[in-house]
N, C-alpha and C. Protein backbone atom coordinates (compact mmCIF):
# COMPACT_ATOMS: atom_id res chain seq x y z
N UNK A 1 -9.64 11.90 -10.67
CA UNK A 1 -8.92 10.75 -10.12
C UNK A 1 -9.84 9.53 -10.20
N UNK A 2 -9.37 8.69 -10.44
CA UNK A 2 -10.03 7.34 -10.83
C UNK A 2 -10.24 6.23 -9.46
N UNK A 3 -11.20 5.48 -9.85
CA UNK A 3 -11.11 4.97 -8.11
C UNK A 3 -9.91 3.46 -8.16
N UNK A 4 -9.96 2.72 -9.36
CA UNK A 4 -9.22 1.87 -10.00
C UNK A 4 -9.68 0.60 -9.93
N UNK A 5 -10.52 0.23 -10.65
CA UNK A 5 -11.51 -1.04 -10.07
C UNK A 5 -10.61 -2.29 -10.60
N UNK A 6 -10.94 -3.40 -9.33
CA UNK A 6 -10.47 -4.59 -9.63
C UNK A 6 -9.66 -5.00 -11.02
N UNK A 7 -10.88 -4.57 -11.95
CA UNK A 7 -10.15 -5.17 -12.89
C UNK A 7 -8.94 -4.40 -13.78
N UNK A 8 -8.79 -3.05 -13.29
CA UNK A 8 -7.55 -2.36 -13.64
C UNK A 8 -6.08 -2.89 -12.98
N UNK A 9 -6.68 -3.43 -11.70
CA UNK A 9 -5.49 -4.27 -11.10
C UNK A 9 -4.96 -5.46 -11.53
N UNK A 10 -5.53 -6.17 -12.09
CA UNK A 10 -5.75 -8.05 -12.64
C UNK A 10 -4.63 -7.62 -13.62
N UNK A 11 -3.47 -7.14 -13.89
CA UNK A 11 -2.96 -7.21 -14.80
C UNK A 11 -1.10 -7.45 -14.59
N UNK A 12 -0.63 -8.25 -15.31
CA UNK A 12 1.08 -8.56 -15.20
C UNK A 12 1.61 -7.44 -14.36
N UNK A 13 1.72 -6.17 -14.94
CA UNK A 13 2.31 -5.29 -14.67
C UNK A 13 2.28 -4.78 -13.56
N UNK A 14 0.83 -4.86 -12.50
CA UNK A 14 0.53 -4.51 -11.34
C UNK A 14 0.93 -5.76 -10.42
N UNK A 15 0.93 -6.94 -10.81
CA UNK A 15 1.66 -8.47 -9.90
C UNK A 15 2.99 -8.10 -10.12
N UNK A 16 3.75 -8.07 -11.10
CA UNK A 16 5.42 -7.79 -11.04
C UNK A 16 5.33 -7.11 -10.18
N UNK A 17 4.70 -5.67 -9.81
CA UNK A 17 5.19 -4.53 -9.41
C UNK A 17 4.97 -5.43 -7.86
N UNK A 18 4.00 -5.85 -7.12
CA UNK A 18 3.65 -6.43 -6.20
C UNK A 18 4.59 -7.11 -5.52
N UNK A 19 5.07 -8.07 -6.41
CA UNK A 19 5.50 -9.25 -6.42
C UNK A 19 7.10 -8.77 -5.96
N UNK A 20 7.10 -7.49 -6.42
CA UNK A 20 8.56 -6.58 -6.57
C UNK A 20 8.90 -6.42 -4.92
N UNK A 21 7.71 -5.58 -4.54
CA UNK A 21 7.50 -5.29 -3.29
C UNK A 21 7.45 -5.89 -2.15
N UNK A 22 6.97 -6.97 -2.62
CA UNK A 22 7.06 -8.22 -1.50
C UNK A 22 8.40 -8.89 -1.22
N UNK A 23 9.45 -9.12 -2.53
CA UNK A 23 10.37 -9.36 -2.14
C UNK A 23 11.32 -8.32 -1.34
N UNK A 24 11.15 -7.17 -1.36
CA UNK A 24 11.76 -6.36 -0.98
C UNK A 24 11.53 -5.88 0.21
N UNK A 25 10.65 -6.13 0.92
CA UNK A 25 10.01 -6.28 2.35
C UNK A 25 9.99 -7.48 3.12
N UNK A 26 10.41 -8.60 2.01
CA UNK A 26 10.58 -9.77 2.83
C UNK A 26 10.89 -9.77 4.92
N UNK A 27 11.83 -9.15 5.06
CA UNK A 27 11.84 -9.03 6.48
C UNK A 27 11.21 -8.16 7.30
N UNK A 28 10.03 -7.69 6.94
CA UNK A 28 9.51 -7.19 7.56
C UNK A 28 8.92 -7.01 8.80
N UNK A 29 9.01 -7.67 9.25
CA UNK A 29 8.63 -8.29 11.10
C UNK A 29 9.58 -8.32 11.80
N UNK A 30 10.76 -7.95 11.42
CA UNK A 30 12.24 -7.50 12.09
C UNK A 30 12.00 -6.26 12.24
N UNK A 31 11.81 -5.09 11.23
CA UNK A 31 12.06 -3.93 11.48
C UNK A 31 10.88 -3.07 10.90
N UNK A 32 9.85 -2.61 11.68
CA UNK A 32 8.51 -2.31 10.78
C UNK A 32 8.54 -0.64 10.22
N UNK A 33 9.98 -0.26 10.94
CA UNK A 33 10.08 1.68 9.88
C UNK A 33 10.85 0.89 9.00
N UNK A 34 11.71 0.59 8.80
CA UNK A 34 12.69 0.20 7.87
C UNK A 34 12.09 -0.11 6.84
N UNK A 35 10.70 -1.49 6.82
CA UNK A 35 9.97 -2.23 5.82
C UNK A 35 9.48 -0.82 5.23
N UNK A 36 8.60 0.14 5.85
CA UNK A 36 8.19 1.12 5.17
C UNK A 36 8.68 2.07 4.40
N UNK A 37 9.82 2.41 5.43
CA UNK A 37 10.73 2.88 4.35
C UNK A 37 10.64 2.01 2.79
N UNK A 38 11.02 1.14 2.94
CA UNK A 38 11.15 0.25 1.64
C UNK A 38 10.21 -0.15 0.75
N UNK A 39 8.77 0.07 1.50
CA UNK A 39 7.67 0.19 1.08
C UNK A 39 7.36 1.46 0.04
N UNK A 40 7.38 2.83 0.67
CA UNK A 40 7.82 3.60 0.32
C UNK A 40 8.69 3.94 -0.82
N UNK A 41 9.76 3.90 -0.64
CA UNK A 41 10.72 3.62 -1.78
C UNK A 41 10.53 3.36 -2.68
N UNK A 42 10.27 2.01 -2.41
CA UNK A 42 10.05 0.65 -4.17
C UNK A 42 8.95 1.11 -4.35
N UNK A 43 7.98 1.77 -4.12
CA UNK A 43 6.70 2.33 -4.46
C UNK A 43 6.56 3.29 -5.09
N UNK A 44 7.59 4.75 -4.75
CA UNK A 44 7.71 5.50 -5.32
C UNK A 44 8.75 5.59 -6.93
N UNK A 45 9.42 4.08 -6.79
CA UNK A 45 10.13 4.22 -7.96
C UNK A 45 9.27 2.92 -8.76
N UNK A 46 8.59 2.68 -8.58
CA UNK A 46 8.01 1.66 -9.70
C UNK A 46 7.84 2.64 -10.82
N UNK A 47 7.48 1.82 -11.94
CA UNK A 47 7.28 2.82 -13.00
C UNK A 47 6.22 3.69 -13.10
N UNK A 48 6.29 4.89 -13.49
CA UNK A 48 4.52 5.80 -13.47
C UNK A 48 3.23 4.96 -13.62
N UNK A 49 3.77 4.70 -14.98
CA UNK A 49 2.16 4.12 -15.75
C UNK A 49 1.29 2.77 -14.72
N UNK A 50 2.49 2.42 -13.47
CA UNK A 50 2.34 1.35 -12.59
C UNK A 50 1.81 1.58 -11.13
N UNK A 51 2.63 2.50 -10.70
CA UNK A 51 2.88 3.09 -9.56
C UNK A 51 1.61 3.37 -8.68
N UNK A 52 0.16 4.18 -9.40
CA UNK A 52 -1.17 4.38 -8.96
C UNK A 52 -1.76 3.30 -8.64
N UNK A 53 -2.25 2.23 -9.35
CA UNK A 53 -2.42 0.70 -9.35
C UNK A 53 -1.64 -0.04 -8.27
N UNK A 54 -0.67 -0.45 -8.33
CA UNK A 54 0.21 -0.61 -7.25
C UNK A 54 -0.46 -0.28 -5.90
N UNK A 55 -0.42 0.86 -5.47
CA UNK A 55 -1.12 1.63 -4.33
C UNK A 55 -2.68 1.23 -4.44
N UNK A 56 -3.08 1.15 -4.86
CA UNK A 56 -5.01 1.13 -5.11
C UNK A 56 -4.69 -0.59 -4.49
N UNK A 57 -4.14 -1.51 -5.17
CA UNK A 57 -3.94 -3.31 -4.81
C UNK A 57 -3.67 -3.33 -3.33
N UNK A 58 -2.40 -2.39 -2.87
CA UNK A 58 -2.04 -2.56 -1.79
C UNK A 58 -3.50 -1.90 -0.82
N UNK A 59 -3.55 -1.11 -1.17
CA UNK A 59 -4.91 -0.22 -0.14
C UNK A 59 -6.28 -1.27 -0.19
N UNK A 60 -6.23 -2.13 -1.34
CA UNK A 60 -7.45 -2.99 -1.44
C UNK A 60 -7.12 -4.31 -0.96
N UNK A 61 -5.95 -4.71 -0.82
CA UNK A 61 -5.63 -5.72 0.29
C UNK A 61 -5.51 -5.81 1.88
N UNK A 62 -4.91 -4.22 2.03
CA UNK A 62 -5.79 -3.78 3.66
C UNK A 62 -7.46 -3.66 3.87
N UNK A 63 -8.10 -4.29 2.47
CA UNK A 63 -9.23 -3.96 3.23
C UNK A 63 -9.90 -2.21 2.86
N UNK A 64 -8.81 -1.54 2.63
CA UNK A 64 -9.49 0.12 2.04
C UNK A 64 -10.02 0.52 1.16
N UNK A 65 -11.30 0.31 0.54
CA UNK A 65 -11.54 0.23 -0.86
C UNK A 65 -11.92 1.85 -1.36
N UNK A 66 -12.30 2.22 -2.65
CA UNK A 66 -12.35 3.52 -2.76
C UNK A 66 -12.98 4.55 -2.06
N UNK A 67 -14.22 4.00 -1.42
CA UNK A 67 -15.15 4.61 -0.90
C UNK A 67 -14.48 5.59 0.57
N UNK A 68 -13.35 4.54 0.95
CA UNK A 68 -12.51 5.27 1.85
C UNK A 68 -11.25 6.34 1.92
N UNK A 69 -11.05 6.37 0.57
CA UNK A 69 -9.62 7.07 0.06
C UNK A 69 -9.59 8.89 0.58
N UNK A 70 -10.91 9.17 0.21
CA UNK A 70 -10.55 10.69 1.27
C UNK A 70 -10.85 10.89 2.14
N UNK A 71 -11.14 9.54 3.69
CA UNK A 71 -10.98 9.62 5.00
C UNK A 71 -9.37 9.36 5.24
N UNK A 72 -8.65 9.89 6.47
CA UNK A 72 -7.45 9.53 7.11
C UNK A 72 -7.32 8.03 7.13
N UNK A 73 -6.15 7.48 6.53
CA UNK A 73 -6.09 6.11 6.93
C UNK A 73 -5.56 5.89 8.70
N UNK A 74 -6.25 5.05 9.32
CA UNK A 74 -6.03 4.94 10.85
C UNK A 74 -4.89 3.65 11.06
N UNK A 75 -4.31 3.34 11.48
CA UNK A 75 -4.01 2.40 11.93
C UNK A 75 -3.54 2.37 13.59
N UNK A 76 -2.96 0.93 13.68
CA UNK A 76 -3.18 0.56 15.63
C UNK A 76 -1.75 1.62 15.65
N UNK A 77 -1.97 1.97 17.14
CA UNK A 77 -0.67 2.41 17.86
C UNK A 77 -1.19 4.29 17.25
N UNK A 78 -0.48 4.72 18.14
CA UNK A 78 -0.46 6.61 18.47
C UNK A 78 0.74 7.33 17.51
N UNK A 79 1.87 6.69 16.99
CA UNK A 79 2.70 7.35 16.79
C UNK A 79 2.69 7.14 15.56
N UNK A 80 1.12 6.96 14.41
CA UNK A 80 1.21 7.40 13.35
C UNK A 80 0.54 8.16 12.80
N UNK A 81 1.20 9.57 11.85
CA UNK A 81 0.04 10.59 11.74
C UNK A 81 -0.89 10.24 10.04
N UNK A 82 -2.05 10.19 10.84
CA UNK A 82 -2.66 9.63 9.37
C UNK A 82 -2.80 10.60 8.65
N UNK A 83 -3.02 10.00 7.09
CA UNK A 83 -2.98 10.64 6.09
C UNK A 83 -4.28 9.91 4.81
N UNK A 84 -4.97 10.96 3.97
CA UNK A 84 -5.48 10.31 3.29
C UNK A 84 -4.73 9.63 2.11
N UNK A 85 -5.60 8.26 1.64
CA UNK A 85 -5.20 7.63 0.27
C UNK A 85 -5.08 8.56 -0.94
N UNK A 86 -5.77 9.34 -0.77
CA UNK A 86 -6.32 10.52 -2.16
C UNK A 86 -5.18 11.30 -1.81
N UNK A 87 -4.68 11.89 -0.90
CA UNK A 87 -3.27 12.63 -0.84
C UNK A 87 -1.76 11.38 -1.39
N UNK A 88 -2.02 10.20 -1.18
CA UNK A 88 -1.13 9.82 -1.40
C UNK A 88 -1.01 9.36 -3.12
N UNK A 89 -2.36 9.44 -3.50
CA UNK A 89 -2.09 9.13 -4.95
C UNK A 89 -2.27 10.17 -5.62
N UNK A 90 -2.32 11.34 -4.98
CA UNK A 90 -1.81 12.85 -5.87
C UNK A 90 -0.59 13.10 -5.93
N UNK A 91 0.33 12.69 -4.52
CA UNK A 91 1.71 12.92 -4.76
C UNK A 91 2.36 11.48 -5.46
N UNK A 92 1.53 10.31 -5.49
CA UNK A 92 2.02 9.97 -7.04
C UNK A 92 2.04 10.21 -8.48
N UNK A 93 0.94 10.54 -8.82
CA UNK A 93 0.81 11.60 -9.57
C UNK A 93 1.42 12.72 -10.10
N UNK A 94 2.37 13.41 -9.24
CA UNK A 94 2.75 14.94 -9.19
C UNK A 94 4.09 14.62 -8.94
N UNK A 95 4.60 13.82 -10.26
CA UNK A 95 6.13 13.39 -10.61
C UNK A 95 6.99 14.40 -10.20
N UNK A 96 6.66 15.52 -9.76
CA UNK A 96 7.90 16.67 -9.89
C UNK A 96 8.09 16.16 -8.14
N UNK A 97 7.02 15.77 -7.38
CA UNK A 97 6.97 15.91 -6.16
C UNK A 97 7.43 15.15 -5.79
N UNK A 98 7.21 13.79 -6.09
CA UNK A 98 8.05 12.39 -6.15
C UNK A 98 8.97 12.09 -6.76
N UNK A 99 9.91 12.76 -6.68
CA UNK A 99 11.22 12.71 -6.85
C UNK A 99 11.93 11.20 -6.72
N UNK A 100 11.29 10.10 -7.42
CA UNK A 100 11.76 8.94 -7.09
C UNK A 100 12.49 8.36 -5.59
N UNK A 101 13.75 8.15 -5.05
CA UNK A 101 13.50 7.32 -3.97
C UNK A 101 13.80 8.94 -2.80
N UNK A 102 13.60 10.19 -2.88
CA UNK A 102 13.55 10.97 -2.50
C UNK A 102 12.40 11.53 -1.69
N UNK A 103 11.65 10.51 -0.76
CA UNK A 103 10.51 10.66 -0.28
C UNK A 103 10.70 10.77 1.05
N UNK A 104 10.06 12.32 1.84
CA UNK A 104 10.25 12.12 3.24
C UNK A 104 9.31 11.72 3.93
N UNK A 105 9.82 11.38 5.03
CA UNK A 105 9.01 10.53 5.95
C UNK A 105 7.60 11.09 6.02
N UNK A 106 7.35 12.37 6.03
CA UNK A 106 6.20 13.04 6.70
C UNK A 106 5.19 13.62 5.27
N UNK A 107 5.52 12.70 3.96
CA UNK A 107 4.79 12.89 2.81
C UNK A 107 3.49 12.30 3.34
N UNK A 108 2.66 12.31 2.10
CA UNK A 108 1.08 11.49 2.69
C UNK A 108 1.49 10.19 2.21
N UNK A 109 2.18 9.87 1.15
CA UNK A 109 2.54 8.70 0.43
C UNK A 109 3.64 7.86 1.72
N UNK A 110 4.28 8.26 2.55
CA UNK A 110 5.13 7.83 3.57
C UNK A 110 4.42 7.46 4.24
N UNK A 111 3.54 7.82 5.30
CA UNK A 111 2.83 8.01 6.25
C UNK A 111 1.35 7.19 5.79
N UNK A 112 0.96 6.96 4.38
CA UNK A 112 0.10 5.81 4.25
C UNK A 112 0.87 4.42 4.20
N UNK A 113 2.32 4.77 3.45
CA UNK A 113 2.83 3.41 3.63
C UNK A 113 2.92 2.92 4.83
N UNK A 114 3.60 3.74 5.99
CA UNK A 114 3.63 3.16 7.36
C UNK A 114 2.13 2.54 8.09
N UNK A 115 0.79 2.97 7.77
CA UNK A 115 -0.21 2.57 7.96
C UNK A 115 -0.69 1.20 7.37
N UNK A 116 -0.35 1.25 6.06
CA UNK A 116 -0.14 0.01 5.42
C UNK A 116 0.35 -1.43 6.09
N UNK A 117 2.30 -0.81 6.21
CA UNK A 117 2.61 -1.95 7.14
C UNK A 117 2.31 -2.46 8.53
N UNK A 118 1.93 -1.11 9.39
CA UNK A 118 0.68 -1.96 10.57
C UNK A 118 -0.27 -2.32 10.46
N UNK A 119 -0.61 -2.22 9.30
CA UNK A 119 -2.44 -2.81 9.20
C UNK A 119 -2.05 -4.06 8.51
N UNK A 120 -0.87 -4.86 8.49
CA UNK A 120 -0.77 -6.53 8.02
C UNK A 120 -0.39 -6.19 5.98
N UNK A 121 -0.44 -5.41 5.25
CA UNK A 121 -0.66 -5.91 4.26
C UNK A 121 0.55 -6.61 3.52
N UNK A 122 2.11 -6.47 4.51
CA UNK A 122 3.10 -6.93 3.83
C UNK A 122 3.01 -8.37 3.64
N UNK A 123 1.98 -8.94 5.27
CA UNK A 123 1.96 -10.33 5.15
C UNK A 123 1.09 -10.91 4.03
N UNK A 124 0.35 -10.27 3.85
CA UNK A 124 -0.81 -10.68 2.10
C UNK A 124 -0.12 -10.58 1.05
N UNK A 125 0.83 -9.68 0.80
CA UNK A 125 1.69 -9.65 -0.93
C UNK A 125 2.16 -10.74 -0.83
N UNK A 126 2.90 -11.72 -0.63
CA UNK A 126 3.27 -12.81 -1.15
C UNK A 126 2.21 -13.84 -1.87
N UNK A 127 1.29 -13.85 -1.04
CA UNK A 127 0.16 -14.30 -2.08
C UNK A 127 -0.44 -13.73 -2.62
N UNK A 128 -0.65 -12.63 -3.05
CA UNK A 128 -1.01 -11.63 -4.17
C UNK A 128 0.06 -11.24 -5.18
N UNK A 129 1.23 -11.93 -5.14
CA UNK A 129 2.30 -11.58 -6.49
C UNK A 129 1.81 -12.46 -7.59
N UNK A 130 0.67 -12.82 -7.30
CA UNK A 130 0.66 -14.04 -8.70
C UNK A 130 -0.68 -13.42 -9.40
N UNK A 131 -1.28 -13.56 -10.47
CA UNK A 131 -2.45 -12.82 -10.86
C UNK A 131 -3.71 -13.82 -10.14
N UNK A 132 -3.42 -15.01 -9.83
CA UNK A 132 -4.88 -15.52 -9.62
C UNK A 132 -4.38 -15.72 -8.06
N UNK A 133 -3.50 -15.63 -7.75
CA UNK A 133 -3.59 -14.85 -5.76
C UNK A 133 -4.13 -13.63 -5.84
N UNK A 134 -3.65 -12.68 -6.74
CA UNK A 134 -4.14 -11.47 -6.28
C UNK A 134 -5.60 -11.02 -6.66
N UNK A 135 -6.34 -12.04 -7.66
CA UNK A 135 -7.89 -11.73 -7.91
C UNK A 135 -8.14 -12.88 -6.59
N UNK A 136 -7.78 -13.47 -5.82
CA UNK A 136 -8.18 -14.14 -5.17
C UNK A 136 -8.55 -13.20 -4.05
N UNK A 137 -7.34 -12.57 -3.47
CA UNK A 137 -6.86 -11.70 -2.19
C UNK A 137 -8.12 -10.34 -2.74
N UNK A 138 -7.88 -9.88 -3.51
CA UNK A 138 -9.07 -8.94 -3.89
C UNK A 138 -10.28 -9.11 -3.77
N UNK A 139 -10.91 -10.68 -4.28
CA UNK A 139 -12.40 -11.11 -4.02
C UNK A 139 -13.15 -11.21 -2.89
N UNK A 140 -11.93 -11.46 -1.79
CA UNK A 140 -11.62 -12.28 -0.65
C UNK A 140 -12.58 -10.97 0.42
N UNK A 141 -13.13 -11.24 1.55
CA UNK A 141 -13.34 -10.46 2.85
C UNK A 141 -11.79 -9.17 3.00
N UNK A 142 -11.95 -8.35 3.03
CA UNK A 142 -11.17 -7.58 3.67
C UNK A 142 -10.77 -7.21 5.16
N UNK A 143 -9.94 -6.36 5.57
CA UNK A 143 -9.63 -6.57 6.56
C UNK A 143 -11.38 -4.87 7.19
N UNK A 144 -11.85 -5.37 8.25
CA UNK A 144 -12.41 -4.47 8.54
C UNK A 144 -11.98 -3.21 9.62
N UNK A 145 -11.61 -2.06 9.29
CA UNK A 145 -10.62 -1.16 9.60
C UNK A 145 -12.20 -0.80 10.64
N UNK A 146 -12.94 -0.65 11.00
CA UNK A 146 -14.05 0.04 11.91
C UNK A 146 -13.60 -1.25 13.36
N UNK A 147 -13.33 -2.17 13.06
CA UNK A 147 -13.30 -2.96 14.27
C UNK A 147 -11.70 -2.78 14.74
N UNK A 148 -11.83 -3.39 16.47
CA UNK A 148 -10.50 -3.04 17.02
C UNK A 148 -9.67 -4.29 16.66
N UNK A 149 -8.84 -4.19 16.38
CA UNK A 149 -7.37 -5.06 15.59
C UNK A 149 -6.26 -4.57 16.24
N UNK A 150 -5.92 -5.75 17.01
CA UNK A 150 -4.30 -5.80 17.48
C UNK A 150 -3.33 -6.05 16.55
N UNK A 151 -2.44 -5.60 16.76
CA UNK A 151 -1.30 -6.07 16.02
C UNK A 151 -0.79 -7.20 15.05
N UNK A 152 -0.55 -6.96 13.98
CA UNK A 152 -0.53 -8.25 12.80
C UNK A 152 0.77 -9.01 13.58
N UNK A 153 1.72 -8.88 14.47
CA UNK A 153 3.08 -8.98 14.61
C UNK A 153 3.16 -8.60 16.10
N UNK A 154 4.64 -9.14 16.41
CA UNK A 154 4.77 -8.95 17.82
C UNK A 154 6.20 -8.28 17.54
């Protein structure tokens, strides 16, 4: 498994896919299972050759860079069961398993997305759908997951 460095991300195909996602989460601060769900979803149906990348941008805009992918991703609040990054980009990987928008809640790929959307990163894709937002948002400080962080949202 590859860790997917920056510059595997810098490319059209990984901003469309982004850019995809962001519109499709647009309301996200209304309903934060729903966004994931949809997170989820549009994630699992992007195209293959896309789909890994995709996930690596989003995980590197929370701030998660490779070095963290086979610890549990944590996020705020009790009622989410973490899961590692490295589980979630095996069951992207393992097309038979990802059954396109056929993903249950309690996959590792579900359950990182929901970590995702409490840890803020829906609010960063809008400026990361563009290629020089998203080498920007990539260059940029990350979010530091060891310190305590309240809520991106009310």
């Amino acid at each position: 498994m590859t860790d997917y460095p920056i510059e595997t991300l810098l490319t059209p195909d990984v901003v469309e896919a982004l850019a995809h996602l962001a519109a499709m989460t647009r309301g996200w601060r209304r309903d934060e299972e729903r966004a994931a769900a949809t997170l989820t979803i549009n994630l699992t149906t992007t195209p293959f050759d896309v789909r890994e990348r995709a996930l690596a941008a989003l995980l590197r805009l929370a701030g998660v860079g490779p070095e963290r992918w086979n610890a549990p991703l944590a996020a705020p609040g009790r009622d989410i069961v973490p899961a590692r990054p490295r589980d979630a980009f095996l069951q992207l990987i393992d097309r038979e398993r990802t059954y396109l928008s056929n993903v249950p809640v309690e996959t590792p790929i579900a359950r990182v997305c929901r970590a995702l959307v409490r840890l803020g990163v829906l609010s960063r894709l809008p400026t990361a759908a563009t290629l020089d937002g998203l080498a920007e948002a990539l260059s940029g400080p990350g979010a530091n997951l060891d310190a305590s962080m309240s809520r991106p949202y009310k």
